[in-house]
Every structure is written in C-alpha cells, then in structure tokens.
N, C-alpha and C. Protein backbone atom coordinates (compact mmCIF):
# COMPACT_ATOMS: atom_id res chain seq x y z
N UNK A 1 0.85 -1.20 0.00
CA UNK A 1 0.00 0.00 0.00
C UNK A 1 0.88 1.25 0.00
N UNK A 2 0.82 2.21 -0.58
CA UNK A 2 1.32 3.34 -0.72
C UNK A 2 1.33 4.16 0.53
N UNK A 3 1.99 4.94 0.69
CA UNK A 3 2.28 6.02 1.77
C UNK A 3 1.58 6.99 1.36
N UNK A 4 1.36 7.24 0.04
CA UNK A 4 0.56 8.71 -0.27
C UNK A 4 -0.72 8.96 0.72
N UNK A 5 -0.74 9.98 1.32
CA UNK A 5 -2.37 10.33 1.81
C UNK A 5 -2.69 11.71 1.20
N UNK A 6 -4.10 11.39 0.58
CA UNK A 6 -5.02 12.77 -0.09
C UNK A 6 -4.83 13.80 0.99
N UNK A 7 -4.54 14.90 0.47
CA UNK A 7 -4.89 16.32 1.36
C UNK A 7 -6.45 16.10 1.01
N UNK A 8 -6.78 16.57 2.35
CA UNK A 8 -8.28 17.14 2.30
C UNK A 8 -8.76 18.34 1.27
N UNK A 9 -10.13 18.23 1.56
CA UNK A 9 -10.66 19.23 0.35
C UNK A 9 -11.01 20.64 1.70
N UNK A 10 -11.13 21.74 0.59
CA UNK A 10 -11.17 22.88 1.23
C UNK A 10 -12.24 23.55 1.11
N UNK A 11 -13.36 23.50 1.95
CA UNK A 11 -14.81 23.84 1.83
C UNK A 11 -14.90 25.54 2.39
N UNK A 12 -15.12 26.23 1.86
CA UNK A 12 -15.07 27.46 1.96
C UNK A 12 -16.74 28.03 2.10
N UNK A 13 -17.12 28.82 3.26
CA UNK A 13 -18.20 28.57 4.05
C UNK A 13 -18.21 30.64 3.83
N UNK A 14 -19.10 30.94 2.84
CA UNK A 14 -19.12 32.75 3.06
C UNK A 14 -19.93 33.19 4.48
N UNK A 15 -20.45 33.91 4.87
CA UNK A 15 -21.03 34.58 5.39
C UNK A 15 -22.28 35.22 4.76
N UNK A 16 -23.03 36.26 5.11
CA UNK A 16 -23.84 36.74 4.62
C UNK A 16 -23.75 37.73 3.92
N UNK A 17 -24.39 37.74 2.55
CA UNK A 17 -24.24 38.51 1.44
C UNK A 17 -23.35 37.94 0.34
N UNK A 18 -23.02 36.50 0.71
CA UNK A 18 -22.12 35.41 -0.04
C UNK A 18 -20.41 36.78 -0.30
N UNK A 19 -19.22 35.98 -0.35
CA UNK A 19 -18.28 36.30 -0.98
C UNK A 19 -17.74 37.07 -2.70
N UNK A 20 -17.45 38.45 -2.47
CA UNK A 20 -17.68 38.79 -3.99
C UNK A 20 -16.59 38.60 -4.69
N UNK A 21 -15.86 39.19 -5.59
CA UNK A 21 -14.99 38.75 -6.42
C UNK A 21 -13.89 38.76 -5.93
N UNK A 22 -13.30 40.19 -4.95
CA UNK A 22 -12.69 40.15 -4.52
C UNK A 22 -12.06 39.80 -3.10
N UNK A 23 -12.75 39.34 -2.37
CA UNK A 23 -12.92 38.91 -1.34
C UNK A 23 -11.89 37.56 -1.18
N UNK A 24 -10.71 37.60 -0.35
CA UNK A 24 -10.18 36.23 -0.20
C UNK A 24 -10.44 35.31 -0.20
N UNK A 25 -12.09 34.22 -0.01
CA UNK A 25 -11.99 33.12 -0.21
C UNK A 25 -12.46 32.72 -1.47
N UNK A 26 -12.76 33.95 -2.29
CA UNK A 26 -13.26 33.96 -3.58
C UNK A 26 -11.77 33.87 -4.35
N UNK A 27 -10.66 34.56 -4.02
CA UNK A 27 -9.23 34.33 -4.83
C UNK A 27 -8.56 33.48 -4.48
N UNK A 28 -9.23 32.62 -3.26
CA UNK A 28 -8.23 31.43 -2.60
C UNK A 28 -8.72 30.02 -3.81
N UNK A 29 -9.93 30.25 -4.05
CA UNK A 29 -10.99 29.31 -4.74
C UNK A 29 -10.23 28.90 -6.02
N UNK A 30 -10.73 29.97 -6.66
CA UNK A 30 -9.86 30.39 -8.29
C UNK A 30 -8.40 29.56 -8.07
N UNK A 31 -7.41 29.98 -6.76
CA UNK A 31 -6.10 29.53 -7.08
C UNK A 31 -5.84 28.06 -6.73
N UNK A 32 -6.84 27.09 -6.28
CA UNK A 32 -6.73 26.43 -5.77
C UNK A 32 -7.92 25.59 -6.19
N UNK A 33 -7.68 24.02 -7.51
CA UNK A 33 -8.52 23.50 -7.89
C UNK A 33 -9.42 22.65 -6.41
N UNK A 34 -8.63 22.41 -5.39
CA UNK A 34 -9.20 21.54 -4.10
C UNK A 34 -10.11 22.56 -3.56
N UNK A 35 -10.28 23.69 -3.56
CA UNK A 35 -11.26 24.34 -2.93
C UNK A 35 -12.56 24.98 -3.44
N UNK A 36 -13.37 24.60 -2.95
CA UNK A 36 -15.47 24.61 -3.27
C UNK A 36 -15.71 25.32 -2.65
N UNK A 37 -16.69 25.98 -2.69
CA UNK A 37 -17.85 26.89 -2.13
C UNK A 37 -19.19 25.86 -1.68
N UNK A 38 -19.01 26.11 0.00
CA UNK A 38 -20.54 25.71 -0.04
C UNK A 38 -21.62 26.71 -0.50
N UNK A 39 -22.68 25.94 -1.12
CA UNK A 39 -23.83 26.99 -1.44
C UNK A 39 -24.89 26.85 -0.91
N UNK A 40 -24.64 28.15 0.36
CA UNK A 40 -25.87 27.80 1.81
C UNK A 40 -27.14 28.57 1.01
N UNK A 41 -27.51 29.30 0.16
CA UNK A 41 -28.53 29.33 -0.60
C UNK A 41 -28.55 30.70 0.16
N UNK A 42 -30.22 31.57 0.46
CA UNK A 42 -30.18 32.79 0.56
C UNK A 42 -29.67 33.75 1.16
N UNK A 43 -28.65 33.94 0.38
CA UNK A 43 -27.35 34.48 0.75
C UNK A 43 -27.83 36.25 1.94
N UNK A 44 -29.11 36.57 1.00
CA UNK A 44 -29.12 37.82 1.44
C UNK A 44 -30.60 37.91 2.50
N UNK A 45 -31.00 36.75 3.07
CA UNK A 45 -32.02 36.01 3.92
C UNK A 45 -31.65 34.97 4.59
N UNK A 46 -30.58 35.24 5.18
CA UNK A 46 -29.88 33.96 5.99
C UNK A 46 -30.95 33.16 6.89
N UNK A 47 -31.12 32.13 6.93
CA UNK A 47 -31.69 31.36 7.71
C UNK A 47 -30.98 29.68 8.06
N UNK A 48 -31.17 30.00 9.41
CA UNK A 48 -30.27 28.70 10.30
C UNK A 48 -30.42 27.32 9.68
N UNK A 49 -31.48 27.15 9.47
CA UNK A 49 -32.29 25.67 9.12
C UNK A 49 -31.77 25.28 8.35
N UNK A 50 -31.77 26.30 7.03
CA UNK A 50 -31.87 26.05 5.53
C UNK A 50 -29.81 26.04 5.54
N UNK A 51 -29.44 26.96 5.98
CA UNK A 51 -28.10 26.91 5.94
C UNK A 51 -27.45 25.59 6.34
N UNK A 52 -27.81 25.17 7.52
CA UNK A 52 -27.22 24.42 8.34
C UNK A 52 -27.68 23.00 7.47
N UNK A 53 -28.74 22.71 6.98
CA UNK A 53 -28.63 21.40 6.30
C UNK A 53 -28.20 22.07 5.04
N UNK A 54 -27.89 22.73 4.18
CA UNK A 54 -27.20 22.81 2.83
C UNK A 54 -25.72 22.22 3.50
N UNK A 55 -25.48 23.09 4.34
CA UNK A 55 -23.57 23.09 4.58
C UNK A 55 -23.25 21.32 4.85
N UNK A 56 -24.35 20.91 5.62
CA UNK A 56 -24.42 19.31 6.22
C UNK A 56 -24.11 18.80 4.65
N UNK A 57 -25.21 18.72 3.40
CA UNK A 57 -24.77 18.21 2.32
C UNK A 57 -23.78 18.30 1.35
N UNK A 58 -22.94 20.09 1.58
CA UNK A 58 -21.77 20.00 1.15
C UNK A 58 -20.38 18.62 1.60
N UNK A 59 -20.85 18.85 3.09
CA UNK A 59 -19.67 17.88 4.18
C UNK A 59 -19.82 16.88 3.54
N UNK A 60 -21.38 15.83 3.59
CA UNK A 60 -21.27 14.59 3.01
C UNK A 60 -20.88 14.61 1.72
N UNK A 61 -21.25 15.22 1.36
CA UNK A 61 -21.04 15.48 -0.46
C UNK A 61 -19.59 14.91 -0.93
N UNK A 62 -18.29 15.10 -0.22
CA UNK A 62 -17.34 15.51 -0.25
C UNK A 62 -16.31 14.16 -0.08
N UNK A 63 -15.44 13.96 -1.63
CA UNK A 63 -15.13 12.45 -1.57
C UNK A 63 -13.58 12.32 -0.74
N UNK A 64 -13.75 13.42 0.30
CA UNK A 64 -12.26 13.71 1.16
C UNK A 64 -12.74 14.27 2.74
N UNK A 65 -12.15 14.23 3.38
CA UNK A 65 -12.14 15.20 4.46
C UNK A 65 -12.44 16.59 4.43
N UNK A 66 -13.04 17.35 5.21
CA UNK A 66 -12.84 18.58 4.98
C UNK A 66 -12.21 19.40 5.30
N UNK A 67 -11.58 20.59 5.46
CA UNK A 67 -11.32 21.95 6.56
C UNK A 67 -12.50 22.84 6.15
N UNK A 68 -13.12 23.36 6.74
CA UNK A 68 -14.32 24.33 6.92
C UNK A 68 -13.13 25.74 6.47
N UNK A 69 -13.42 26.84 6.03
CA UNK A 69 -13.16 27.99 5.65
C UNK A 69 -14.14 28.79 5.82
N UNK A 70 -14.46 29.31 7.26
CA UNK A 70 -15.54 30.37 7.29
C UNK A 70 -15.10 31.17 7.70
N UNK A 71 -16.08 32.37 6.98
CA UNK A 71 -16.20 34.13 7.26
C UNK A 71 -17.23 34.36 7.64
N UNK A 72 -17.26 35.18 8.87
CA UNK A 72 -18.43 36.14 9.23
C UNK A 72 -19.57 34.99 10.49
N UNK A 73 -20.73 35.49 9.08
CA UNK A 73 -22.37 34.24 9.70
C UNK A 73 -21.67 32.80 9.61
N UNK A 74 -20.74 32.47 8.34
CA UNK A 74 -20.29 31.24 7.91
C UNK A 74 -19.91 30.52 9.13
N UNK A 75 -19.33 30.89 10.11
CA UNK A 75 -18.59 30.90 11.16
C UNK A 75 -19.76 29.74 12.38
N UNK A 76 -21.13 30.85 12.50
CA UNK A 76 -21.71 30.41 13.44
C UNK A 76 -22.58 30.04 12.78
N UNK A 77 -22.43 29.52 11.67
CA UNK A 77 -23.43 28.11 10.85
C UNK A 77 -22.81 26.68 11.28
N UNK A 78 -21.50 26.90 11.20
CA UNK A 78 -20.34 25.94 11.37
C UNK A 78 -20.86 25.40 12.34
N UNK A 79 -20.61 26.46 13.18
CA UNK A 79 -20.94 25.98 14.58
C UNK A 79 -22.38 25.29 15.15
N UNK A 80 -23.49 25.73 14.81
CA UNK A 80 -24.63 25.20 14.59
C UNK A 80 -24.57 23.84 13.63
N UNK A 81 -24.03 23.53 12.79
CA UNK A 81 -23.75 22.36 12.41
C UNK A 81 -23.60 21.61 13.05
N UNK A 82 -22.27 21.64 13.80
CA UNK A 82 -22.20 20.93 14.85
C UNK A 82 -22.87 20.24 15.98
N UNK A 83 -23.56 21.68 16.32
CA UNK A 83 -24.70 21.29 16.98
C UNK A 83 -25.81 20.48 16.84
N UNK A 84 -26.16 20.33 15.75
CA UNK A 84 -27.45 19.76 15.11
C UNK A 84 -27.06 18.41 14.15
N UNK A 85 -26.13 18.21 14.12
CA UNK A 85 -25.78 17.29 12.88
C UNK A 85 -24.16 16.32 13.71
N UNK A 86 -23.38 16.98 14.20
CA UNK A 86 -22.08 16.16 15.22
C UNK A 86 -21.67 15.78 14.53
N UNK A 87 -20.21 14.85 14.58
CA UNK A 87 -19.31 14.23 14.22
C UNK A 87 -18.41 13.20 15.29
N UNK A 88 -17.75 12.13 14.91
CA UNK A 88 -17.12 12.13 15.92
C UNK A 88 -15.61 12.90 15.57
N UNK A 89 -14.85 12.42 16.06
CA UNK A 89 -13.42 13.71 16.21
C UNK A 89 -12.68 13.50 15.13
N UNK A 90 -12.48 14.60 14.10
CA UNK A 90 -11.82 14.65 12.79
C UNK A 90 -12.33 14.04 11.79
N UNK A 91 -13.85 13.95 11.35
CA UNK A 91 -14.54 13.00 10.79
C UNK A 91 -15.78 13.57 10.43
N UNK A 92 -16.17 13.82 9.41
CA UNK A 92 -15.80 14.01 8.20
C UNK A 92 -15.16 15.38 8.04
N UNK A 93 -15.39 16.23 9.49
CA UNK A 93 -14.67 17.87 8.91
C UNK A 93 -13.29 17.63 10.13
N UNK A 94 -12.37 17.92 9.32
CA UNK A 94 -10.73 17.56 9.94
C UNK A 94 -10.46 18.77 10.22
N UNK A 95 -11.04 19.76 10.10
CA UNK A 95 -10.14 20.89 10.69
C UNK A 95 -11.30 22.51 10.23
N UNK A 96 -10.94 23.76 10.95
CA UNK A 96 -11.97 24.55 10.49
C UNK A 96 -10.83 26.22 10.55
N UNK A 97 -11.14 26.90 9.99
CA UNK A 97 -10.41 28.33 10.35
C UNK A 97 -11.34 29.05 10.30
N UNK A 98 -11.77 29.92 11.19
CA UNK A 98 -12.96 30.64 11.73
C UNK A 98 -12.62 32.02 11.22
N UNK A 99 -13.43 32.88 10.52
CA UNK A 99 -12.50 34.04 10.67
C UNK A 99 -13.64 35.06 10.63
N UNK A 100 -13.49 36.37 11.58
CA UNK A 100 -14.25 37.04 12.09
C UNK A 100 -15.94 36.99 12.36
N UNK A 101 -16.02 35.80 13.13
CA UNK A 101 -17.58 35.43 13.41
C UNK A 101 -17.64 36.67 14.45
N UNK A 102 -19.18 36.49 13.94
CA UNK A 102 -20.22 38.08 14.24
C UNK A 102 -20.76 37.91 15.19
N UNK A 103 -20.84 38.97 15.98
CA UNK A 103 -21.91 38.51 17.26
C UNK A 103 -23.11 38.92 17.10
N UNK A 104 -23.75 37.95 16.76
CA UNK A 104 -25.12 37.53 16.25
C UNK A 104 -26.57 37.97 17.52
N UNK A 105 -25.34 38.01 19.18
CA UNK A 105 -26.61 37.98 19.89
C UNK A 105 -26.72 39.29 20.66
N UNK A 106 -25.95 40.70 19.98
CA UNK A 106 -26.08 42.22 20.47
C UNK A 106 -26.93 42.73 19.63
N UNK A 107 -27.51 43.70 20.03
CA UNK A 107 -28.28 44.64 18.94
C UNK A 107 -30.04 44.46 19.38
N UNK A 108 -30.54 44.77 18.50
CA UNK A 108 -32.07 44.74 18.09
C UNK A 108 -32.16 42.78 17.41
N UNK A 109 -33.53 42.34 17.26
CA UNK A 109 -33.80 41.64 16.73
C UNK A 109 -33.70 41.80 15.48
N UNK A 110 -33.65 41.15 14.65
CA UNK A 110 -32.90 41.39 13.01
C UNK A 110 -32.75 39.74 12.55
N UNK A 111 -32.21 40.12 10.90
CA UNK A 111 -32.13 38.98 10.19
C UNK A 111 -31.60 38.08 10.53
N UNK A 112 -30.92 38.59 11.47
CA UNK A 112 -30.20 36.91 11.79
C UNK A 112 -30.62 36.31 13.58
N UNK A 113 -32.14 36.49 13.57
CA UNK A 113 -32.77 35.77 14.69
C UNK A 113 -32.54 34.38 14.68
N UNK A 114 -32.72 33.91 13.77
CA UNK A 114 -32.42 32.23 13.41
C UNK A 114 -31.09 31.92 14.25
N UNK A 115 -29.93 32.57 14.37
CA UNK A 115 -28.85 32.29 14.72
C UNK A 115 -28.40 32.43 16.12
N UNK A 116 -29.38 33.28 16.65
CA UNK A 116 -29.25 33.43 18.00
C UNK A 116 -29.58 32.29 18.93
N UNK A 117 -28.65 32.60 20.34
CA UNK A 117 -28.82 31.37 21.48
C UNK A 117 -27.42 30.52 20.80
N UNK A 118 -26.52 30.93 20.98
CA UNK A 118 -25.31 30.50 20.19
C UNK A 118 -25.22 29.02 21.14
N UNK A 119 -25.29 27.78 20.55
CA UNK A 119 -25.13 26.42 21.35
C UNK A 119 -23.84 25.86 22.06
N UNK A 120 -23.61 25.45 23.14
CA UNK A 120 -22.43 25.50 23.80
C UNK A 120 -22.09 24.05 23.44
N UNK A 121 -21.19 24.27 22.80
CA UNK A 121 -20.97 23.31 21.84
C UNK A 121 -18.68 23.46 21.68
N UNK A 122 -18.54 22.22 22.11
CA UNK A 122 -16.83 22.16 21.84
C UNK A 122 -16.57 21.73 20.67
N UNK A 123 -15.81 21.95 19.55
CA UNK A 123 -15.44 21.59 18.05
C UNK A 123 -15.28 20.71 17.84
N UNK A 124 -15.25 19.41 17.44
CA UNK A 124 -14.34 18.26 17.19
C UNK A 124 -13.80 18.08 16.27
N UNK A 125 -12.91 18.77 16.08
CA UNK A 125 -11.93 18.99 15.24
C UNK A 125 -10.99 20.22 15.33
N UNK A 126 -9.79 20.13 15.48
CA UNK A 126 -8.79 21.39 15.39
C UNK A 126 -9.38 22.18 14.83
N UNK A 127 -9.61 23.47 15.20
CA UNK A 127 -10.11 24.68 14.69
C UNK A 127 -9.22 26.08 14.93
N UNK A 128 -9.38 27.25 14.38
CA UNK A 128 -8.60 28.03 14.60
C UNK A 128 -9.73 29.57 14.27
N UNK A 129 -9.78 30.31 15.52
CA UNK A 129 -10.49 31.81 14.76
C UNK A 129 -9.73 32.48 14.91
N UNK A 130 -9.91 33.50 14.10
CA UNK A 130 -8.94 34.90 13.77
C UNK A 130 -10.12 35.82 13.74
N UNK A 131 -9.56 36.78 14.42
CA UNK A 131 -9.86 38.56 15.49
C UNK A 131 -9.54 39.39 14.86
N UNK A 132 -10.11 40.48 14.37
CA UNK A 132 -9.81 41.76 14.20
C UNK A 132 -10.17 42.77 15.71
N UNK A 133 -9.11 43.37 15.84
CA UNK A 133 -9.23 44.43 17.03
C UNK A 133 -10.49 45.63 16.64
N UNK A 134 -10.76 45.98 15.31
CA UNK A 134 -11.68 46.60 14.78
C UNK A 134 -12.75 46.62 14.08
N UNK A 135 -13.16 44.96 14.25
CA UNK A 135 -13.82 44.61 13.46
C UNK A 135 -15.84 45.20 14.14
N UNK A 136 -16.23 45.61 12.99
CA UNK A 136 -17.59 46.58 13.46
C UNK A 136 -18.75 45.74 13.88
N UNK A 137 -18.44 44.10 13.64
CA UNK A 137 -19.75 43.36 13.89
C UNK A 137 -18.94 42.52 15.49
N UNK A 138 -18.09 42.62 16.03
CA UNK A 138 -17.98 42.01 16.96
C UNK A 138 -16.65 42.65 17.42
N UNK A 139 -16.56 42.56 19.10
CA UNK A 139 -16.04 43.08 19.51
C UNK A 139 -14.52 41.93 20.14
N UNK A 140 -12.94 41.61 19.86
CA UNK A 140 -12.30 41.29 19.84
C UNK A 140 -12.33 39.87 21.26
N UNK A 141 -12.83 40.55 22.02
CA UNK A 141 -13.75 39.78 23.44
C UNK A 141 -14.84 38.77 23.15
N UNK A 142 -15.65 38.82 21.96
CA UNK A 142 -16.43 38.09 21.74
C UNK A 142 -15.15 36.89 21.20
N UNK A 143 -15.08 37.71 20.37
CA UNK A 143 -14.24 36.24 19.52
C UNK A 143 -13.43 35.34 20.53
N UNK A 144 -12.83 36.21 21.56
CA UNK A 144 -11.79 34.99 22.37
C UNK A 144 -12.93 34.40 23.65
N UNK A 145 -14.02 34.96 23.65
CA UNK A 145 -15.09 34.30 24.30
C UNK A 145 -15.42 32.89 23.38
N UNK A 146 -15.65 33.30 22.28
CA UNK A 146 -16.08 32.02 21.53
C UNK A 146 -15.00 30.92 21.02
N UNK A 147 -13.84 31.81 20.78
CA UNK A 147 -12.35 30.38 21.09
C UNK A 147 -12.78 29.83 22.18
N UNK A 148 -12.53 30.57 23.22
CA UNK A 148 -12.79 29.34 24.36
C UNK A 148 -13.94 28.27 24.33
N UNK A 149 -14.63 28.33 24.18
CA UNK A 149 -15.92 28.02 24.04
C UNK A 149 -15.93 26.94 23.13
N UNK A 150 -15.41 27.28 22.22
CA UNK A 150 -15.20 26.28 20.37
C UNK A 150 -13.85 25.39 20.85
N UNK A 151 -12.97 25.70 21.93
CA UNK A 151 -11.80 24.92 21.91
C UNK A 151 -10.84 25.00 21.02
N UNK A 152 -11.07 26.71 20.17
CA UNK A 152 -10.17 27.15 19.56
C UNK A 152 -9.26 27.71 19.57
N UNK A 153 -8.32 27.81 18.59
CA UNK A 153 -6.37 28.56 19.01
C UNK A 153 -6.78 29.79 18.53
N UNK A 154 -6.67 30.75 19.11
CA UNK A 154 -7.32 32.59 18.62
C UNK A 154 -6.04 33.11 18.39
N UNK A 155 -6.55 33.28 17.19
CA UNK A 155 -5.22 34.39 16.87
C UNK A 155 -5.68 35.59 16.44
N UNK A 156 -4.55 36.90 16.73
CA UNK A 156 -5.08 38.47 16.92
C UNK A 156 -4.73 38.76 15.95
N UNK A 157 -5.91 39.10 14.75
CA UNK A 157 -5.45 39.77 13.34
C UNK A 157 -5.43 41.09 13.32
N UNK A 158 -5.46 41.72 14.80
CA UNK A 158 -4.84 43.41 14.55
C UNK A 158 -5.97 43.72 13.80
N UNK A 159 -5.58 45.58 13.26
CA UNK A 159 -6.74 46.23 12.78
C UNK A 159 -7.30 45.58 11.08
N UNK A 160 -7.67 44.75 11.04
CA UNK A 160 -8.42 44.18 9.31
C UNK A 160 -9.71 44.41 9.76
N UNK A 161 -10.55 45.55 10.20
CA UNK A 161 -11.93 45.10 10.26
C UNK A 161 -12.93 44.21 10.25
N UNK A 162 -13.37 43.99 9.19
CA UNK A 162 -14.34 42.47 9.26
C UNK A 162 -13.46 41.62 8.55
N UNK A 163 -12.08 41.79 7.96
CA UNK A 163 -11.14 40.56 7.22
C UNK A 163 -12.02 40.57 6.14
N UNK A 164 -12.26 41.30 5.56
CA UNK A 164 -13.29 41.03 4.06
C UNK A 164 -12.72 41.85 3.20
N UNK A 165 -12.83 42.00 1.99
CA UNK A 165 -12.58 42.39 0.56
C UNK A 165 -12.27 44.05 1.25
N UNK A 166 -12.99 44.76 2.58
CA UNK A 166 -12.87 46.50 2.33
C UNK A 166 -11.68 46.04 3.26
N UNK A 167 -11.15 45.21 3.71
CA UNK A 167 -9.81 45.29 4.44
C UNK A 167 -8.55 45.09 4.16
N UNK A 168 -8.50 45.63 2.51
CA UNK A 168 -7.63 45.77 1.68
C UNK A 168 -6.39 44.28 1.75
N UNK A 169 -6.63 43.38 2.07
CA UNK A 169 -5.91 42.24 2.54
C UNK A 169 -5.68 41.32 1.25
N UNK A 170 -6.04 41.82 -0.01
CA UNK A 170 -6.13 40.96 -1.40
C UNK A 170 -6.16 39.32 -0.83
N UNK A 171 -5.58 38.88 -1.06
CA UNK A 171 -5.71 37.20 -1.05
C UNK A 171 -4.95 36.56 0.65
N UNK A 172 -4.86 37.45 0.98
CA UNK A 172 -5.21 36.89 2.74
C UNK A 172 -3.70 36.35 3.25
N UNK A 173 -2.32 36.30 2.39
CA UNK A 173 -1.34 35.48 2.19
C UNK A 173 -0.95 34.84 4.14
N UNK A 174 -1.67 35.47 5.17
CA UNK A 174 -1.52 35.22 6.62
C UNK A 174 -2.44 34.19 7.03
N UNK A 175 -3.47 34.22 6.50
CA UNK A 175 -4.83 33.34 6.53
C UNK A 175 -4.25 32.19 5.67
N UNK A 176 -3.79 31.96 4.64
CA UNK A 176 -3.41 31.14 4.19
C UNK A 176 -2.20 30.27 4.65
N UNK A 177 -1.59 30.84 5.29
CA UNK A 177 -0.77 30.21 6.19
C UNK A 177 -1.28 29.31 7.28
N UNK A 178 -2.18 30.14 8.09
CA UNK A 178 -3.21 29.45 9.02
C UNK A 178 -3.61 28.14 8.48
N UNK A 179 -4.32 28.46 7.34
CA UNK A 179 -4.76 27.25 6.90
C UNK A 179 -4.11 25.86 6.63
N UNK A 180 -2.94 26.21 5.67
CA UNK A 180 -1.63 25.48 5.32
C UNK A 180 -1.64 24.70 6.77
N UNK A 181 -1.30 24.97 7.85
CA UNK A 181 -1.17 24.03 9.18
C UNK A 181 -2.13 23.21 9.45
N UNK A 182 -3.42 24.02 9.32
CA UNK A 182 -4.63 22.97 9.90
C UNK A 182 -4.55 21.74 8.65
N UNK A 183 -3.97 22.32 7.32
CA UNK A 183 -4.15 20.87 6.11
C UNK A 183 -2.98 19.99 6.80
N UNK A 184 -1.78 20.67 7.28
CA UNK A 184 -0.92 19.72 7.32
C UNK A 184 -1.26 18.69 8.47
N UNK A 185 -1.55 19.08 9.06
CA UNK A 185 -2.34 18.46 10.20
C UNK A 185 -3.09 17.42 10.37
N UNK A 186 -3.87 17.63 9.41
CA UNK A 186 -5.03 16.91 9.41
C UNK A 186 -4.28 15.53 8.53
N UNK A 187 -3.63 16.44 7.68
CA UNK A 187 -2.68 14.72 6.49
C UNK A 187 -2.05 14.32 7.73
N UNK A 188 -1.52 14.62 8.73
CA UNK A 188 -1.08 13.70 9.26
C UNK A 188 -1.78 12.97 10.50
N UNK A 189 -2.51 13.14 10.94
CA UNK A 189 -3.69 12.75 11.53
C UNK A 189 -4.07 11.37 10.62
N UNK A 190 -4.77 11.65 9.64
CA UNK A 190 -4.87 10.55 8.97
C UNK A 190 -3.83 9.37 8.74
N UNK A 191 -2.51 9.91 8.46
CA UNK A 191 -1.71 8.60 7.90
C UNK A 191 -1.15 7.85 8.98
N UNK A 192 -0.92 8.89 10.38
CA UNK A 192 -0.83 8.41 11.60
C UNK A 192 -2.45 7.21 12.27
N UNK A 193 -3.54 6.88 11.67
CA UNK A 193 -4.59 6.48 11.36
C UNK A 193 -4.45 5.40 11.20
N UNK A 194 -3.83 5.47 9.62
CA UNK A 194 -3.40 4.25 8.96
C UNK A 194 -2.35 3.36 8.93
N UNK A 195 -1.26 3.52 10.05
CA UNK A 195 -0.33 2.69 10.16
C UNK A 195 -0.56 1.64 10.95
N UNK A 196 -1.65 1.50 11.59
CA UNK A 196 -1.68 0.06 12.22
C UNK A 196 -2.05 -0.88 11.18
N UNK A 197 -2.93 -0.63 9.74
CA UNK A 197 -2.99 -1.06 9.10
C UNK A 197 -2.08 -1.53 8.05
N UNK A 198 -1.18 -0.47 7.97
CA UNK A 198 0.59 -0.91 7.28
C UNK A 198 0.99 -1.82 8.11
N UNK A 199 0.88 -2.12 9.22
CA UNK A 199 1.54 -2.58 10.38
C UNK A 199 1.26 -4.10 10.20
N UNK A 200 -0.29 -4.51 9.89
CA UNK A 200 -1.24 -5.50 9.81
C UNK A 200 -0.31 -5.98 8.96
N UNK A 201 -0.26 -5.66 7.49
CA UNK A 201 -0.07 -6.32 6.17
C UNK A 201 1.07 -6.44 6.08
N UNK A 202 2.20 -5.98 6.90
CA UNK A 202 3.54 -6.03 6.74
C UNK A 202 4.17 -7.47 7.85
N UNK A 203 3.03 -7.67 8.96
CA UNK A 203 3.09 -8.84 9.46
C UNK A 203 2.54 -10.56 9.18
C-alpha cells in the first residue's frame, strides 16, 4: 500500500451577502482546484435551518475530508452544524479556520434571529479563529469568548476590520498560512490512522 495520503478538500463557508470577487476566499478558490464553495442558498435572507442542512450536504457530499473555511455568519453556521448534525473527532470535517464570526446575539432583533442562542458546543476537530481588534460586527472579546468556548487557538489579526474584501488584505497570504497548518495536520492525523494497518499487512 502506498504512503501517499489525499490532502483534504477545502470547503469554503461565506457569510452573509455570499463572498464577492474580490474577497479572499473567492481568490483562494480560483487559485486552488481543491477548494469549493458551499452553497448555503439565501445568501441575502440567511436562515439557520436552511443553511445548516445545505452546509451538512456539502460535508457529506465531499469524496475527502474537509477543513471548513468560514467568514463572518459562515462561522456560526459551522458551529450550529455541529450542533445539530455532530461528528465524531476529525470526521468528516478535519479541521476549520474561523474568521471574524459576528456577534449575532447584540443589537435589536434582526435577520439573523435564526442564529441566535449560540449552542455551547466544543469543536471536534482542530479549529482556529482569527480577530480583528476593529472589526464593526464584533467586539475582539467576543471572539476569544467564543475560542474558548469552540476549543479554539485565537489568533489576533490586529486592525483588518471584518477581514473582508474592504480590508484591503487581497488574497489573505496570513490566513493562508493558518490554513496550510490545519491541512498539514489533518494529512497527518490521517496517515498516523493508517499505520496500524501498514503494520497489519507487513506482518
């Protein structure tokens, strides 16, 4: 049997108002034949239900492992996934990079009622969110509230606002780094998996 193990596939999870052209996970996509767009459907009418089982059929869909790639709402769909749908640990989603989830539960009632009552819920799977100190939908405290919470590694992305296309960040080359670890990771997770089975056939 070969040593090769597949890198996982790279499921890229927008937020609300979907990802536009220029927007990093829209230029990560393009550069990178392994990476898809889930298509949680009304992009500009977010709703929990409808999101949360689309994203569920991207996961199964998917003839690899995943890493989740969310922005924004994408973030605390993820997470509601989880909630409603589980996994056991690294299976079928191997890894996730969170990046500026919104706090969904300040303000007035609004479009994104569906999302509120955020579920206390631990990741199963290595995950990672990234913080903007300035970001206008959540305040830098939320996010390391919700690392903890998610059992995630928080890292401080300084002033990028919401990390989106107006935060002049073109193709994210720091985020992509992030990511790069959680893939390497996860390949080895797996092949570390499969050696009792090398182990089997070699005896």
């Amino acid at each position: 049997m070969s040593d090769f193990v597949a890198a996982p596939r790279v499921l890229v999870v927008p937020g609300y108002g979907n990802s536009g052209p220029q927007h990093w996970q829209t230029l990560w996509e393009q550069a990178h034949p392994d990476t898809v767009r889930a298509d949680l459907g009304s992009w500009d009418r977010p709703e929990r239900a409808g999101w949360v089982a689309r994203l569920d059929a991207a996961i199964t869909a998917s003839p690899a492992p995943v890493i989740l790639v969310a922005h924004s709402l994408g973030c605390i769909a993820a997470a509601w996934w989880v909630a409603e749908r589980g996994q056991a640990y690294g299976a079928p989603v191997a890894g996730a990079l969170l990046v500026a989830p919104p706090d969904c539960e300040r303000g007035e009632a609004g479009r994104f009622d569906s999302f509120r009552g955020l579920p206390n819920v631990f990741l199963p799977f290595p995950s990672i969110v990234v913080a903007s100190r300035n970001d206008p939908y959540a305040e830098f405290s939320w996010a390391s509230f919700l690392a903890r919470r998610w059992g995630s590694f928080l890292v401080d992305a300084g002033d990028c606002g919401h990390i989106n296309a107006d935060s002049g960040i073109g193709d994210w080359p720091f985020g992509a780094r992030l990511l790069d670890r959680l893939v390497f990771a996860a390949k080895g997770r797996e092949q570390d998996a499969r050696l009792p089975e090398r182990r089997a056939a070699a005896s």
